[in-house]
PDB file of N, CA and C in Angstrom:
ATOM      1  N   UNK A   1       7.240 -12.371   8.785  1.00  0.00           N
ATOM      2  CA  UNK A   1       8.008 -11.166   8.989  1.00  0.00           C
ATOM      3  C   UNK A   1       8.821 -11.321  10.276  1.00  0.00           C
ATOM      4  N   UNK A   2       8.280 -10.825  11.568  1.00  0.00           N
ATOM      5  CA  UNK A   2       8.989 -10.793  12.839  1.00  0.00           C
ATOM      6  C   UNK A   2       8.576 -11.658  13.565  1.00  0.00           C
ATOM      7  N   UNK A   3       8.916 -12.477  14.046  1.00  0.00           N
ATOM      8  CA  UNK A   3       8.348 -13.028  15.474  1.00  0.00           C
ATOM      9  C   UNK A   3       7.955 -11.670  16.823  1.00  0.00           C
ATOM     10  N   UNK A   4       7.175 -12.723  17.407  1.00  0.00           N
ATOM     11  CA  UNK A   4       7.331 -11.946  18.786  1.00  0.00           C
ATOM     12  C   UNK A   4       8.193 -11.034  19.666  1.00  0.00           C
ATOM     13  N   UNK A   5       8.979 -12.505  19.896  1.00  0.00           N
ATOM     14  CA  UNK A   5      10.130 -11.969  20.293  1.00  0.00           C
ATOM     15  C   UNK A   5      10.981 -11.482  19.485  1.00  0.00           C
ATOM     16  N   UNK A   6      11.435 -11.014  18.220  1.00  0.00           N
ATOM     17  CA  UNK A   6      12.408 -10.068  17.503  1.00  0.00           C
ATOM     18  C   UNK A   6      11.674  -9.149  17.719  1.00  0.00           C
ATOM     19  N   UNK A   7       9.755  -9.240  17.490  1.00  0.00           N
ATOM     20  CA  UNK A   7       9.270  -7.346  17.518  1.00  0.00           C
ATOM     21  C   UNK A   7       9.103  -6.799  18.845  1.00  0.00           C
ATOM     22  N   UNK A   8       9.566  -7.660  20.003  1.00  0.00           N
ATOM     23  CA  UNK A   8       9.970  -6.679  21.411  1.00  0.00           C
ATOM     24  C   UNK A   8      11.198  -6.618  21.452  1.00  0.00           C
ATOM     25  N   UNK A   9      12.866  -7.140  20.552  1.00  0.00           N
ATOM     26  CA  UNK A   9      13.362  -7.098  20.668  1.00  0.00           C
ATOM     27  C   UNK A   9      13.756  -5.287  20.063  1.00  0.00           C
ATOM     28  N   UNK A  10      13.391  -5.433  19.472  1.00  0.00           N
ATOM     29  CA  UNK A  10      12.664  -4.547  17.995  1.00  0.00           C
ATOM     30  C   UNK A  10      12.770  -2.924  19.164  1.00  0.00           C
ATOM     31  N   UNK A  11      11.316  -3.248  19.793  1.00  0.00           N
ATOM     32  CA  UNK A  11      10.781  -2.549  20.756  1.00  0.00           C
ATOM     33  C   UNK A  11      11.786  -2.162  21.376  1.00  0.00           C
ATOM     34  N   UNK A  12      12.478  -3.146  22.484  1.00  0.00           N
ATOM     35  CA  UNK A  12      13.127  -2.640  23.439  1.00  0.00           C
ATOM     36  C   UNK A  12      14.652  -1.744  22.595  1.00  0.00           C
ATOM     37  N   UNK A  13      15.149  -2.283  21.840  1.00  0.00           N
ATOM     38  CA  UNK A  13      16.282  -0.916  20.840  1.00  0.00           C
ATOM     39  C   UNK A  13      15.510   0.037  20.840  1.00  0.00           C
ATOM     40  N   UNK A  14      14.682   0.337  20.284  1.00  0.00           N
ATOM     41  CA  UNK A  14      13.984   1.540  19.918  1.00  0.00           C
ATOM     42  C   UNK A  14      13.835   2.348  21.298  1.00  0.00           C
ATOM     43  N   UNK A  15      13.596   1.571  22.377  1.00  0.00           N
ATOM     44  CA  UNK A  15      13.054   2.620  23.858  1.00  0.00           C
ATOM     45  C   UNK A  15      14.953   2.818  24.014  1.00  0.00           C
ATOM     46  N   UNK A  16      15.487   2.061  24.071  1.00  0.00           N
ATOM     47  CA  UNK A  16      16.592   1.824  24.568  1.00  0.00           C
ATOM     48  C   UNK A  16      17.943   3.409  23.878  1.00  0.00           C
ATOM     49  N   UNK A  17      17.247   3.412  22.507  1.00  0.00           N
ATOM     50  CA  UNK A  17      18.077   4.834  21.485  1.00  0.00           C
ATOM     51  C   UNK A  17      17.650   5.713  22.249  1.00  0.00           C
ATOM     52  N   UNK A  18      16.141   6.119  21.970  1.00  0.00           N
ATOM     53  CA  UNK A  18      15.582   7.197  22.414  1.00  0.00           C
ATOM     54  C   UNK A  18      15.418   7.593  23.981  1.00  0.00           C
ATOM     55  N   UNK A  19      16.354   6.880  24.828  1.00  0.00           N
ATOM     56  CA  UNK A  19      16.177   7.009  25.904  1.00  0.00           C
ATOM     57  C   UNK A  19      17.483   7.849  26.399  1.00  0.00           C
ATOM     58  N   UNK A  20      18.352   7.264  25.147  1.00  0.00           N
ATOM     59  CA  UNK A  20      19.972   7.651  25.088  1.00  0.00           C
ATOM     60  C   UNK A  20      20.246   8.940  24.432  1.00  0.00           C
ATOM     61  N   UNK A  21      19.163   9.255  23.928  1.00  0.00           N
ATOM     62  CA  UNK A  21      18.933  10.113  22.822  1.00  0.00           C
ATOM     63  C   UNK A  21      18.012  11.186  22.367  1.00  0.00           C
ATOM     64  N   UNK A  22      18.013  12.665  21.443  1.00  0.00           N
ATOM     65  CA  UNK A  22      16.712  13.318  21.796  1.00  0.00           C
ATOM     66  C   UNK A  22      16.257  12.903  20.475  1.00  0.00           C
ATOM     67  N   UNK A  23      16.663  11.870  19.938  1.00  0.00           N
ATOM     68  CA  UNK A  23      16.273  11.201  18.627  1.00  0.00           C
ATOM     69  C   UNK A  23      14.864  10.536  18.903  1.00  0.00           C
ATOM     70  N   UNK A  24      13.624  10.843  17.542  1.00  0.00           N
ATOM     71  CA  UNK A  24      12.383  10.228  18.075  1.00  0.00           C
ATOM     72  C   UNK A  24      12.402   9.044  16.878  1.00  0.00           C
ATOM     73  N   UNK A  25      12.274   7.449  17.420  1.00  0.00           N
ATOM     74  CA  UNK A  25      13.232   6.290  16.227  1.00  0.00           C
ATOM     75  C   UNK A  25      11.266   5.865  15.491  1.00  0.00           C
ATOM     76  N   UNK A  26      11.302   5.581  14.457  1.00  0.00           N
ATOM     77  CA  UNK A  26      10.002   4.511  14.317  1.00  0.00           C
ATOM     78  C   UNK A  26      11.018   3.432  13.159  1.00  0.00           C
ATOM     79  N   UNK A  27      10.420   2.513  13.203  1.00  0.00           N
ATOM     80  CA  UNK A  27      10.346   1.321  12.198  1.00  0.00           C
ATOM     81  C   UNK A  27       9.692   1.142  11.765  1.00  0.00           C
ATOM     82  N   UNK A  28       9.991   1.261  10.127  1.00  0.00           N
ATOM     83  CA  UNK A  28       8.533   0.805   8.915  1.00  0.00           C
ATOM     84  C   UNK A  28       9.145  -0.547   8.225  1.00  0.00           C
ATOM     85  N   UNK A  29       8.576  -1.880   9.081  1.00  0.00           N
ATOM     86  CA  UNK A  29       9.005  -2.907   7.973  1.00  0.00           C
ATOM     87  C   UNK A  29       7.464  -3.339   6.719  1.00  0.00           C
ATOM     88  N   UNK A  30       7.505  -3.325   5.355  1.00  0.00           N
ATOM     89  CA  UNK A  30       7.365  -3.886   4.509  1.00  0.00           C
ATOM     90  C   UNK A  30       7.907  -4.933   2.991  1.00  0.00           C
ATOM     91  N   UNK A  31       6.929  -5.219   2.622  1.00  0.00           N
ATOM     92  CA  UNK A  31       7.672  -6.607   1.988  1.00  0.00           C
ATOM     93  C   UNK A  31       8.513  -6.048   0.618  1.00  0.00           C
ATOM     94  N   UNK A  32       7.045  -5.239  -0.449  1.00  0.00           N
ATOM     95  CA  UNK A  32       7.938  -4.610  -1.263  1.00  0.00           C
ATOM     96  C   UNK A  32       7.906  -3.620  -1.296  1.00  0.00           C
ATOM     97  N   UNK A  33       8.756  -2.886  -2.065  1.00  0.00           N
ATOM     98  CA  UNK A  33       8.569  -1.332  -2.134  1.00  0.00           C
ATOM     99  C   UNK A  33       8.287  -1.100  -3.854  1.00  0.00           C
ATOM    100  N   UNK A  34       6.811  -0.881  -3.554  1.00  0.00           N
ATOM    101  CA  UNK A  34       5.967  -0.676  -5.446  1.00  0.00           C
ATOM    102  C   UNK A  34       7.068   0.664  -6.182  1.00  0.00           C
ATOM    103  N   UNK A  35       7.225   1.372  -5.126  1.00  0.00           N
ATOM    104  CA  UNK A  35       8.102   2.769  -5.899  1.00  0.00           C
ATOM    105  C   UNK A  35       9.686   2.987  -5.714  1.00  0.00           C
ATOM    106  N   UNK A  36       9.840   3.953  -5.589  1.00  0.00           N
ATOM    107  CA  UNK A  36      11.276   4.410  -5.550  1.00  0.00           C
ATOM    108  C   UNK A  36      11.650   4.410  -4.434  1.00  0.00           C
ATOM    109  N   UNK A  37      12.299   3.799  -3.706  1.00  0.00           N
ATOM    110  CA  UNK A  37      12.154   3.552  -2.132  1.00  0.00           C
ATOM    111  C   UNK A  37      12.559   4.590  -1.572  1.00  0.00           C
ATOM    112  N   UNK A  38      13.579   5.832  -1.737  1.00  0.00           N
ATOM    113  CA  UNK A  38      13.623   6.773  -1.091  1.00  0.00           C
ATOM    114  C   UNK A  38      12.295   8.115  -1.122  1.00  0.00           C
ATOM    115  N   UNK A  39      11.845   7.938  -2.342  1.00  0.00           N
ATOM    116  CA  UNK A  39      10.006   8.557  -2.309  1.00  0.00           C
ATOM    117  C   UNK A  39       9.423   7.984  -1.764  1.00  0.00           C
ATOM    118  N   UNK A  40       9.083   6.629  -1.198  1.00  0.00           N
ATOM    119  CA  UNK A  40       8.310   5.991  -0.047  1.00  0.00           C
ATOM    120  C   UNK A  40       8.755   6.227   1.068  1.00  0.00           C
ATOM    121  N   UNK A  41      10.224   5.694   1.226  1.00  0.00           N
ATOM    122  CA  UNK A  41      10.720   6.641   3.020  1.00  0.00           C
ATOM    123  C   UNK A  41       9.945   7.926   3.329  1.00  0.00           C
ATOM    124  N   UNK A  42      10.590   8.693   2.499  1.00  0.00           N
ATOM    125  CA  UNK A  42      10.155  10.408   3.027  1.00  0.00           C
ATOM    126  C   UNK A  42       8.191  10.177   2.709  1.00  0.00           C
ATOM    127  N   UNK A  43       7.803   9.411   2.031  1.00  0.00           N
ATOM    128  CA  UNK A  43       5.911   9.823   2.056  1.00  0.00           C
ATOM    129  C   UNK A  43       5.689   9.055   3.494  1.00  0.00           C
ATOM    130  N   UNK A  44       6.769   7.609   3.998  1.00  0.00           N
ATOM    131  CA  UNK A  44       5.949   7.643   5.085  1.00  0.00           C
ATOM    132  C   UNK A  44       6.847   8.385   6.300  1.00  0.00           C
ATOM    133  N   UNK A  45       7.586   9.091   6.150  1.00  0.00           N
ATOM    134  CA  UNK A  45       8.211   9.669   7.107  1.00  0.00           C
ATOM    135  C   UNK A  45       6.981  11.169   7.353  1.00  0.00           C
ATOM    136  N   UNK A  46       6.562  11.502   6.569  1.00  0.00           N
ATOM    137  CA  UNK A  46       5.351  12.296   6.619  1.00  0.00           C
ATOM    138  C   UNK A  46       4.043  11.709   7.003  1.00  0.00           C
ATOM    139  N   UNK A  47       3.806  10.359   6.467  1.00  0.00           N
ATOM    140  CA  UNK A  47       2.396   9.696   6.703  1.00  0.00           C
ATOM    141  C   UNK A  47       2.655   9.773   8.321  1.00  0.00           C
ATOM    142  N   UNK A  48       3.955   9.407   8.977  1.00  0.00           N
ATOM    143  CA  UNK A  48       4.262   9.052  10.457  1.00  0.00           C
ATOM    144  C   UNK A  48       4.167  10.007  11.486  1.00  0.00           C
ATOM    145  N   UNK A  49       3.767  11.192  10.679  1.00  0.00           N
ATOM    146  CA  UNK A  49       4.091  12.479  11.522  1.00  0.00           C
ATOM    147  C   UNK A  49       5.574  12.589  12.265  1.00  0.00           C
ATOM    148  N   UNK A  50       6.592  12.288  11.601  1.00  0.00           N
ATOM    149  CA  UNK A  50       8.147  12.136  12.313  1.00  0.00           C
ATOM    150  C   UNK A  50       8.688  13.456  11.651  1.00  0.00           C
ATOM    151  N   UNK A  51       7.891  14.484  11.045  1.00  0.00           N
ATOM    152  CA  UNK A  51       8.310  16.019  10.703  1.00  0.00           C
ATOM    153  C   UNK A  51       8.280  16.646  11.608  1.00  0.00           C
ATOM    154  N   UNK A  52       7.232  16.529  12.807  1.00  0.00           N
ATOM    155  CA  UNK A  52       6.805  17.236  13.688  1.00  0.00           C
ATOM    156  C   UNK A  52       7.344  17.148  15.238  1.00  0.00           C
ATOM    157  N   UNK A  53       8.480  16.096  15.160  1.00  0.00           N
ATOM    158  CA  UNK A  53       9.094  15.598  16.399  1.00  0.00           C
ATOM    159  C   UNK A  53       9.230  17.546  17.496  1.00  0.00           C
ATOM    160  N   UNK A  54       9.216  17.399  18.857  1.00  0.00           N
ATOM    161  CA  UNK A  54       9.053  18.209  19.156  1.00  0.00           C
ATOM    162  C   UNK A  54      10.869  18.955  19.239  1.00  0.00           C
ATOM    163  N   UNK A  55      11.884  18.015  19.033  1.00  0.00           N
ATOM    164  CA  UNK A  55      12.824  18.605  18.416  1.00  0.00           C
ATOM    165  C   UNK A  55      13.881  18.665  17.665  1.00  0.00           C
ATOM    166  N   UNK A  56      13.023  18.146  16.769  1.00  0.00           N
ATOM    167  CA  UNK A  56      12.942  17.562  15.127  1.00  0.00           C
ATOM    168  C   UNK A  56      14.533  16.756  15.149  1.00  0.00           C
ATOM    169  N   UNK A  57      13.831  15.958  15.857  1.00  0.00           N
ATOM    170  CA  UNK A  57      14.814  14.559  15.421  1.00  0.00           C
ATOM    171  C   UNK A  57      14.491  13.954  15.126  1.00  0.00           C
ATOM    172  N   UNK A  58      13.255  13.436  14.232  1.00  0.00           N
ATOM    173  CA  UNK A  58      12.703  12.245  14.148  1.00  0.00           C
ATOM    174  C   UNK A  58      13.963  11.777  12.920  1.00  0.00           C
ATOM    175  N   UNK A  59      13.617   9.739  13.314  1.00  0.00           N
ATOM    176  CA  UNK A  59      14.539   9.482  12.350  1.00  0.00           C
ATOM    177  C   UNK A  59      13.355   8.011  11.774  1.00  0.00           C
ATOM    178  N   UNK A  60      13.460   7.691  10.871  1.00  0.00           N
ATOM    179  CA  UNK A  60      12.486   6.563   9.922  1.00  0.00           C
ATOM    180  C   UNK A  60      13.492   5.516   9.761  1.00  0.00           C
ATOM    181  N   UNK A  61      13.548   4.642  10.078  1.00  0.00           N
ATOM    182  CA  UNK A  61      14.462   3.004   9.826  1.00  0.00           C
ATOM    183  C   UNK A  61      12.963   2.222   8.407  1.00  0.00           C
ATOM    184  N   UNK A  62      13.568   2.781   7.466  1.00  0.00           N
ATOM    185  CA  UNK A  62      12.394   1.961   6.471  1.00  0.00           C
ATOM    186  C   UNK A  62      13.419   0.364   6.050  1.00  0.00           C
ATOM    187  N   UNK A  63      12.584  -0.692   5.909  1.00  0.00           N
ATOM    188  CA  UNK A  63      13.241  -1.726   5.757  1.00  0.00           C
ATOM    189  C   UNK A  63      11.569  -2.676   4.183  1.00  0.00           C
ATOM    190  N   UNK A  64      12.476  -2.837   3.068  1.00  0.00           N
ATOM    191  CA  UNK A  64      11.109  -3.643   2.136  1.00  0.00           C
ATOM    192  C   UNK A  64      12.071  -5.111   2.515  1.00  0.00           C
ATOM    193  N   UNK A  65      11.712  -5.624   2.886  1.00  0.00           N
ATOM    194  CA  UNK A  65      12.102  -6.544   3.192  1.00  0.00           C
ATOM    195  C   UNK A  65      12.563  -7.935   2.428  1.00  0.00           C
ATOM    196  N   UNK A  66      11.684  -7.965   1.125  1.00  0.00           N
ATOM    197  CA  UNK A  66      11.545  -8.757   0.295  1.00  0.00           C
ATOM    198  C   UNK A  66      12.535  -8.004  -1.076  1.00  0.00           C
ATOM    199  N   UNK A  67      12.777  -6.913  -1.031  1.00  0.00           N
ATOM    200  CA  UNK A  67      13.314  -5.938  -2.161  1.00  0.00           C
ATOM    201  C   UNK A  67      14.621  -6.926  -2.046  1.00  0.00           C
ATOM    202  N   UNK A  68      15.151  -6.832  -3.399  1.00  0.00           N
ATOM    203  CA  UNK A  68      16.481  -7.527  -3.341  1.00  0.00           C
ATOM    204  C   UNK A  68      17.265  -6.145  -4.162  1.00  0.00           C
ATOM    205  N   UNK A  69      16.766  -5.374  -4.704  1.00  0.00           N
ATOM    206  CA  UNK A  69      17.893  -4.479  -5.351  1.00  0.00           C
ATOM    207  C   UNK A  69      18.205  -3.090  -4.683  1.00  0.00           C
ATOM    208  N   UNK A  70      17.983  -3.051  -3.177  1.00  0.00           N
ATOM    209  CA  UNK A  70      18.520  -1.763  -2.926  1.00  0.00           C
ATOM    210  C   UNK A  70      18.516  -1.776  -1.260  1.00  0.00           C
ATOM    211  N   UNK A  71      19.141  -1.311  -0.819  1.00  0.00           N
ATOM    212  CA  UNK A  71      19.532  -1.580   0.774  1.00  0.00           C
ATOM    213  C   UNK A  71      18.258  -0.526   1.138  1.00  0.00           C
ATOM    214  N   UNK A  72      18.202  -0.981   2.865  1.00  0.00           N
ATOM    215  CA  UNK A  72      17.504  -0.274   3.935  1.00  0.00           C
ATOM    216  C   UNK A  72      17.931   1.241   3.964  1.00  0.00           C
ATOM    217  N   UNK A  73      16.947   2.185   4.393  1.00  0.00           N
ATOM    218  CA  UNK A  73      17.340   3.259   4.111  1.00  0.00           C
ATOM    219  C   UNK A  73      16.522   3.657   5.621  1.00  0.00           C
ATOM    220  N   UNK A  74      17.970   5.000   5.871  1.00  0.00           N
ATOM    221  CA  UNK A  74      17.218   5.718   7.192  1.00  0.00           C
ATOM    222  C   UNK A  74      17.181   6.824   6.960  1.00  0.00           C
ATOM    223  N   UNK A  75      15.926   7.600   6.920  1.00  0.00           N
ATOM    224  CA  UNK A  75      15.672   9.035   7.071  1.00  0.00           C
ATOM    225  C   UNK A  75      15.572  10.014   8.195  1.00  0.00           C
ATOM    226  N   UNK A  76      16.193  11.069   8.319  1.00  0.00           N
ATOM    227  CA  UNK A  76      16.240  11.393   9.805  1.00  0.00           C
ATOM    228  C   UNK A  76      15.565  12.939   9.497  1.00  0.00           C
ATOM    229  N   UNK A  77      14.869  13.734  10.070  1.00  0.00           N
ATOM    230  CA  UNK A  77      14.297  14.938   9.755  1.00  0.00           C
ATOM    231  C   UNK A  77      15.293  16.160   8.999  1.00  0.00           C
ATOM    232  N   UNK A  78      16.759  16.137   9.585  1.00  0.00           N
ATOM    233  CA  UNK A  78      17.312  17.131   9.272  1.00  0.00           C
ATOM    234  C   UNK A  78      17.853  17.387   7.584  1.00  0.00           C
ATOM    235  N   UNK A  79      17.417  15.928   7.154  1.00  0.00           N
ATOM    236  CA  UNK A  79      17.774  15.592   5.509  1.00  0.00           C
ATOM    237  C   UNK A  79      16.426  16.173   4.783  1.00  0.00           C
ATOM    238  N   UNK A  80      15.771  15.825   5.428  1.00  0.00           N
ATOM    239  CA  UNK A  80      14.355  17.029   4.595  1.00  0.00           C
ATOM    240  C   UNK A  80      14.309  18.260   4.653  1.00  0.00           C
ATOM    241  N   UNK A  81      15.063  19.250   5.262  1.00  0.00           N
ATOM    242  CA  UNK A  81      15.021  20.549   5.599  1.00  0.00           C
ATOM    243  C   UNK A  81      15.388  20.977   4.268  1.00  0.00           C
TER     244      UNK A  81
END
């Protein structure tokens, strides 16, 4: 999957948005996605507790990594409302 150094590279974007930003970022990388990948975003955008951001910015960077038929998808809280 990531090396080391890509998953602090990884890391440091992520401090680096949210520092710029009242956006709260996570990254979900997996290989495949068994379901409908936008019903897996939003179940783990809930599994992540990123509903509850304290002002509801959370945003989900889901990536299946191995999926070849459908691009990366980002969920951000205000699309679930």
């Amino acid at each position: 999957m990531l090396s080391q150094l890509e998953q602090q590279k990884v890391l440091e974007c992520i401090a680096a948005a949210e520092a710029a930003t009242s956006g709260e970022l996570r990254v979900h990388l997996e290989a495949q996605c068994e379901k409908d990948p936008i019903a897996r975003a939003i179940d783990l955008f809930y599994e992540l507790g990123m509903q509850a951001t304290e002002q509801r910015t959370g945003v989900l960077i889901y990536v299946a990594y191995e999926a070849k038929n459908w691009p990366s998808l980002v969920i951000k809280e205000s699309m679930l409302v």
